[in-house]
Each structure stands twice: as structure tokens, then as C-alpha cells.
PDB file of N, CA and C in Angstrom:
ATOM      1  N   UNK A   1       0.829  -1.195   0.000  1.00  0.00           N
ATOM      2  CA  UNK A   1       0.000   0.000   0.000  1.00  0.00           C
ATOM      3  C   UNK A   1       0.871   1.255   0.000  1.00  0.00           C
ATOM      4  N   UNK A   2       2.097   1.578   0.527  1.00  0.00           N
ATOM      5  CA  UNK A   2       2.846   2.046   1.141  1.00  0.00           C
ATOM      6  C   UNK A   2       3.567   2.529  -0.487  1.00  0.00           C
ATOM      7  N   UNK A   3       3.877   1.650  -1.262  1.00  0.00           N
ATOM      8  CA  UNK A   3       4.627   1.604  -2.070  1.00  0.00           C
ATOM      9  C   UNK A   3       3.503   2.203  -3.567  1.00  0.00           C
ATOM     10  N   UNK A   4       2.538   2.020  -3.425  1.00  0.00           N
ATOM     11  CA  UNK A   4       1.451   2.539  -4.215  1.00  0.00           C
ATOM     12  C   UNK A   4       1.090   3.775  -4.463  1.00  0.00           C
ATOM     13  N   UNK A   5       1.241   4.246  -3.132  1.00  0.00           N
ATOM     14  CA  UNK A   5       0.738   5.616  -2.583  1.00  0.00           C
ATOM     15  C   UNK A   5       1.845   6.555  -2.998  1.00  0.00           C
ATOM     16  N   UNK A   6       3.481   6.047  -2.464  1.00  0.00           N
ATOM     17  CA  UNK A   6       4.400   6.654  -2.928  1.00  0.00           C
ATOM     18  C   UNK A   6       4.508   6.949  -4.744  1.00  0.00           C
ATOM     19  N   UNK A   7       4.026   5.457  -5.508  1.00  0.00           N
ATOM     20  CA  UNK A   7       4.347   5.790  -6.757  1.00  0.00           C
ATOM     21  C   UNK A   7       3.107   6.821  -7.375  1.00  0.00           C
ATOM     22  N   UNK A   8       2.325   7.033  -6.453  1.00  0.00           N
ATOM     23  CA  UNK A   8       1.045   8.158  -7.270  1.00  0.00           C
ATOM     24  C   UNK A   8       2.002   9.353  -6.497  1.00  0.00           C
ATOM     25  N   UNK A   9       2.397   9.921  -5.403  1.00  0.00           N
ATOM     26  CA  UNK A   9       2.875  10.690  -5.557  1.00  0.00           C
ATOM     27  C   UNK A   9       3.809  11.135  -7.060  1.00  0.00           C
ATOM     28  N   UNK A  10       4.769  10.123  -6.654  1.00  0.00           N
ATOM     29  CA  UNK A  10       5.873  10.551  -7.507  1.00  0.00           C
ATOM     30  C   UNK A  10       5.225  10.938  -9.271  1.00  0.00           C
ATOM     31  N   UNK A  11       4.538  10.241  -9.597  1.00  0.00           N
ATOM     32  CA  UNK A  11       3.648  10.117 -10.682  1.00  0.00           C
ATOM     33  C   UNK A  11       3.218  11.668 -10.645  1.00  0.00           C
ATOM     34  N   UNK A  12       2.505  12.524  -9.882  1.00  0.00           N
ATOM     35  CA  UNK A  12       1.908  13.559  -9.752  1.00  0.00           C
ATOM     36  C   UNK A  12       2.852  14.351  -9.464  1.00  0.00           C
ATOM     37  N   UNK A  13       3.491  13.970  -9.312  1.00  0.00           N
ATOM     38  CA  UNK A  13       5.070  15.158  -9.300  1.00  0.00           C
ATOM     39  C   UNK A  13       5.493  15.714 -10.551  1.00  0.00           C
ATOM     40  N   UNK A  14       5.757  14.095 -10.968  1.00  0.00           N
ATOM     41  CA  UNK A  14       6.542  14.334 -12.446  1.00  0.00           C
ATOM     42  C   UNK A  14       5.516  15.132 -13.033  1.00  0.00           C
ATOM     43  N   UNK A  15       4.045  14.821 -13.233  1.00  0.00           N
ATOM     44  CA  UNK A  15       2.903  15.667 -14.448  1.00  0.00           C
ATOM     45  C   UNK A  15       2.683  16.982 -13.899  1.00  0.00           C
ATOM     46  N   UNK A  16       3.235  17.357 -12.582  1.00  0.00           N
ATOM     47  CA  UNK A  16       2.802  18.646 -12.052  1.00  0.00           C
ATOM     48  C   UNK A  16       4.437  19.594 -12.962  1.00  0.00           C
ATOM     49  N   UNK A  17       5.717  19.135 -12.778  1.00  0.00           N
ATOM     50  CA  UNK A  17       6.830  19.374 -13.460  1.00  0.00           C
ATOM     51  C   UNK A  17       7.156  19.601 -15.226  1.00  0.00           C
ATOM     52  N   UNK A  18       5.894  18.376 -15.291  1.00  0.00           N
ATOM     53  CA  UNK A  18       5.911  18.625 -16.984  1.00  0.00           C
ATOM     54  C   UNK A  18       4.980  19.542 -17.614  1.00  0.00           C
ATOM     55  N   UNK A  19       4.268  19.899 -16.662  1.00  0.00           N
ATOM     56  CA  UNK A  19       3.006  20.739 -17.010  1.00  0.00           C
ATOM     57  C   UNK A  19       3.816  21.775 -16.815  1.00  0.00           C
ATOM     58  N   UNK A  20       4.201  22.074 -16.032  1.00  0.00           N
ATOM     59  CA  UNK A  20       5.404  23.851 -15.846  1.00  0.00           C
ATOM     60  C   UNK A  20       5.722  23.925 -16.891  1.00  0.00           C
ATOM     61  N   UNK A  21       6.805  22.665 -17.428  1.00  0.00           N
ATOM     62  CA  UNK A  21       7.965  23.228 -18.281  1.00  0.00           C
ATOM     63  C   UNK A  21       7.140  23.280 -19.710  1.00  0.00           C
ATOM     64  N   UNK A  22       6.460  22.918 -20.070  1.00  0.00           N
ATOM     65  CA  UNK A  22       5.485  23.002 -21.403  1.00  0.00           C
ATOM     66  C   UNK A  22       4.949  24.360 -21.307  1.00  0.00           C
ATOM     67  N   UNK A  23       4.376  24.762 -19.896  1.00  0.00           N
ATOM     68  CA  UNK A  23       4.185  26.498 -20.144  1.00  0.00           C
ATOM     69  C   UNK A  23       5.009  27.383 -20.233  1.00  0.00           C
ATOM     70  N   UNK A  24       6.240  27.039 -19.755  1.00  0.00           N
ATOM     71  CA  UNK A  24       7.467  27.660 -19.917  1.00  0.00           C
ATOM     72  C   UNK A  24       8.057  28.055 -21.096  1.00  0.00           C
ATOM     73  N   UNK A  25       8.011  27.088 -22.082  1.00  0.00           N
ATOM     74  CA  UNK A  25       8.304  26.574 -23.263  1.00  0.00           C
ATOM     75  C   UNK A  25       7.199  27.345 -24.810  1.00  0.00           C
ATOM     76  N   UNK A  26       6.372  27.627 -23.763  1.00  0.00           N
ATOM     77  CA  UNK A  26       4.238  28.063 -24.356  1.00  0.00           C
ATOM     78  C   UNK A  26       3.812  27.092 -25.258  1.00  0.00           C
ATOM     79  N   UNK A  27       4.311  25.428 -25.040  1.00  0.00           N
ATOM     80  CA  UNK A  27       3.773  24.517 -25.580  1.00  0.00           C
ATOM     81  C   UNK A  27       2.300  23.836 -24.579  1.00  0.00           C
ATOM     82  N   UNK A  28       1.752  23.190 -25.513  1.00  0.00           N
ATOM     83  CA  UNK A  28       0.038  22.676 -24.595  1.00  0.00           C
ATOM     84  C   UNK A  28       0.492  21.237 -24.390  1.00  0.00           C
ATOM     85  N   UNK A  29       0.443  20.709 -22.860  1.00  0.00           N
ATOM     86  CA  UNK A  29       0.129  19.423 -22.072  1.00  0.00           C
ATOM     87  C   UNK A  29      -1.190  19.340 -22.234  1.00  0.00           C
ATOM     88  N   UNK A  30      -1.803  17.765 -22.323  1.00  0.00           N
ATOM     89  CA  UNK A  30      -2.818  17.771 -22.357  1.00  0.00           C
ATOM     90  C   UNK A  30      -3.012  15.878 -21.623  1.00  0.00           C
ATOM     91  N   UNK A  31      -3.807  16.068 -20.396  1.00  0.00           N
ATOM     92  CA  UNK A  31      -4.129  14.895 -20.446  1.00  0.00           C
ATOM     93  C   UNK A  31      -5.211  14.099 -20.689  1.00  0.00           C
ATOM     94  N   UNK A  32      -5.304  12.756 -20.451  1.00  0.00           N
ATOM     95  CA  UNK A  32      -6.273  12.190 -20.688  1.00  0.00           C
ATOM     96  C   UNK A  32      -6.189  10.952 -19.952  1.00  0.00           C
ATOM     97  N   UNK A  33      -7.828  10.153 -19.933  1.00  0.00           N
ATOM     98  CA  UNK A  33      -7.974   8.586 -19.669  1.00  0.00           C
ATOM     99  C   UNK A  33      -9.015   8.024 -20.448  1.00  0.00           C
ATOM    100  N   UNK A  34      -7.863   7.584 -21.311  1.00  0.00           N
ATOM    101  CA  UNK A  34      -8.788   6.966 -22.604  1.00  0.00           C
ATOM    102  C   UNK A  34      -9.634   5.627 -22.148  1.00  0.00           C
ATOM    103  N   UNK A  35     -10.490   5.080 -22.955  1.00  0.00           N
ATOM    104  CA  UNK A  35     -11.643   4.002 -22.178  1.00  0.00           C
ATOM    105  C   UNK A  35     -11.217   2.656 -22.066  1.00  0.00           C
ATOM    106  N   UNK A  36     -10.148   2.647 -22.827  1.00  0.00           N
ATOM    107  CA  UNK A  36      -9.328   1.305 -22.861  1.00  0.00           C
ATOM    108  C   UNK A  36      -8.870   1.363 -21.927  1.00  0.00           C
ATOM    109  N   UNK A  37      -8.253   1.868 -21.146  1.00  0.00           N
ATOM    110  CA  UNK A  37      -7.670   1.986 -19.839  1.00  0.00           C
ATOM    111  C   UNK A  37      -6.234   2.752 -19.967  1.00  0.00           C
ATOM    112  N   UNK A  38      -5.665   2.685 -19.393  1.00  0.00           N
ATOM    113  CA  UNK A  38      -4.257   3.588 -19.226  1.00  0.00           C
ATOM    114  C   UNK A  38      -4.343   5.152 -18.973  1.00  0.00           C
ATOM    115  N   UNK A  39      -3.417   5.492 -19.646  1.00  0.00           N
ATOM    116  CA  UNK A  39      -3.265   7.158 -19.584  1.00  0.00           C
ATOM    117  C   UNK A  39      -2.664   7.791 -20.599  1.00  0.00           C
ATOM    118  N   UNK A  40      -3.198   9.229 -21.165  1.00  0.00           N
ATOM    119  CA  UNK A  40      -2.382   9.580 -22.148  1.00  0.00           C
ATOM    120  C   UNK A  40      -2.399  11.074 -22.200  1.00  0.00           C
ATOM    121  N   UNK A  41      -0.953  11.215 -22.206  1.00  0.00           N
ATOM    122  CA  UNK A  41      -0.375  12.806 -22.563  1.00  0.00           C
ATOM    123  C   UNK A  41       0.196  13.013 -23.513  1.00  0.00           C
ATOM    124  N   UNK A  42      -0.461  14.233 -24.582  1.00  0.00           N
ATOM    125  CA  UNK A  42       0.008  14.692 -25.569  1.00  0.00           C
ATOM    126  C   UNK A  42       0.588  16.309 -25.414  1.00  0.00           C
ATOM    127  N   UNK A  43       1.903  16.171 -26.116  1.00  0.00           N
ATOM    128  CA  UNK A  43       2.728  17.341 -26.137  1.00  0.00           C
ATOM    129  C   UNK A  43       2.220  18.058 -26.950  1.00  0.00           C
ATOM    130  N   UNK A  44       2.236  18.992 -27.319  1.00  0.00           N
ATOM    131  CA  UNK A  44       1.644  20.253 -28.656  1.00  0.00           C
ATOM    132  C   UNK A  44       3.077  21.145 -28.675  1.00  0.00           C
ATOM    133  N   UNK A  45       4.019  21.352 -29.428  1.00  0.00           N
ATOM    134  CA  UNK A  45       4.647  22.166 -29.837  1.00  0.00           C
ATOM    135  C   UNK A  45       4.510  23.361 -31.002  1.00  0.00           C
ATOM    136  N   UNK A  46       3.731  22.929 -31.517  1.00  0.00           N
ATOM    137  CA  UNK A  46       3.626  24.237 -32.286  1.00  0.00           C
ATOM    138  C   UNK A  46       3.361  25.369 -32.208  1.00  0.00           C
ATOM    139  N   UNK A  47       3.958  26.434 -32.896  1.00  0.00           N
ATOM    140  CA  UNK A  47       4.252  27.919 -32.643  1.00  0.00           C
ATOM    141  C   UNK A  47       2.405  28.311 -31.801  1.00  0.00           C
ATOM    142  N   UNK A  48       2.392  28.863 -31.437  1.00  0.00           N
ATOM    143  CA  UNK A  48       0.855  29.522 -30.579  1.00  0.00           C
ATOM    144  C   UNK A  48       0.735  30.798 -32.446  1.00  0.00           C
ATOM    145  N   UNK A  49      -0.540  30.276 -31.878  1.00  0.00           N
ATOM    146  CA  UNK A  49      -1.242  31.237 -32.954  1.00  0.00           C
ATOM    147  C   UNK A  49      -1.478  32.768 -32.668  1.00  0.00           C
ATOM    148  N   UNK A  50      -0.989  33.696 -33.257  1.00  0.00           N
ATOM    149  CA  UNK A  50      -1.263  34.844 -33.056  1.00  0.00           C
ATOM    150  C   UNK A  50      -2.075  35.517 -33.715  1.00  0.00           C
ATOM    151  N   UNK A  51      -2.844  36.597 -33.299  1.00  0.00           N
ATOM    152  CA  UNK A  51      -4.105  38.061 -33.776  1.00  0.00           C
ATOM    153  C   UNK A  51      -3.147  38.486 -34.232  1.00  0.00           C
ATOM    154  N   UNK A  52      -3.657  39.439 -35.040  1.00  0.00           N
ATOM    155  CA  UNK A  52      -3.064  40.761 -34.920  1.00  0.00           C
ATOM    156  C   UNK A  52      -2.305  41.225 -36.283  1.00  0.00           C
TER     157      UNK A  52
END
């Protein structure tokens, strides 16, 4: 249990870290839980769209 709990921390660490550096960057994190089961994060790098 002990060891479970630790790996959802650490898990929520890392996506709280990758979510920074993608705004940092002004790229879009995006997650998800697709119905099949698992998990999925997609990176977006492309330039941000500008007005103007």
C-alpha cells in the first residue's frame, strides 16, 4: 500500500513538473484517460497562434 501511494505521488510530481515546463516553453500538455484503460499525454509544440 505504502509503495502505491508513494508511486502516485511521484507520478503527480513528475505531471505537475511537466506541465510547468510546457508552459514555460508556451507549448500545450494535455491529459487524458482513454476508455481502454491507461493514460495519455500529448505534447503540442507548435508555434501559438497569433491576432493581430
Amino acid at each position: 500500500m505504502k509503495a502505491r501511494i508513494l508511486a502516485n505521488l511521484l507520478a503527480n510530481a513528475t505531471l505537475t513538473i511537466a506541465a510547468g515546463q510546457a508552459a514555460v516553453l508556451g507549448a500545450r500538455l494535455a491529459f487524458a484517460n482513454p476508455q481502454e484503460g491507461g493514460a495519455l499525454a500529448e505534447l503540442d509544440l507548435s508555434p501559438a497562434e497569433t491576432t493581430g
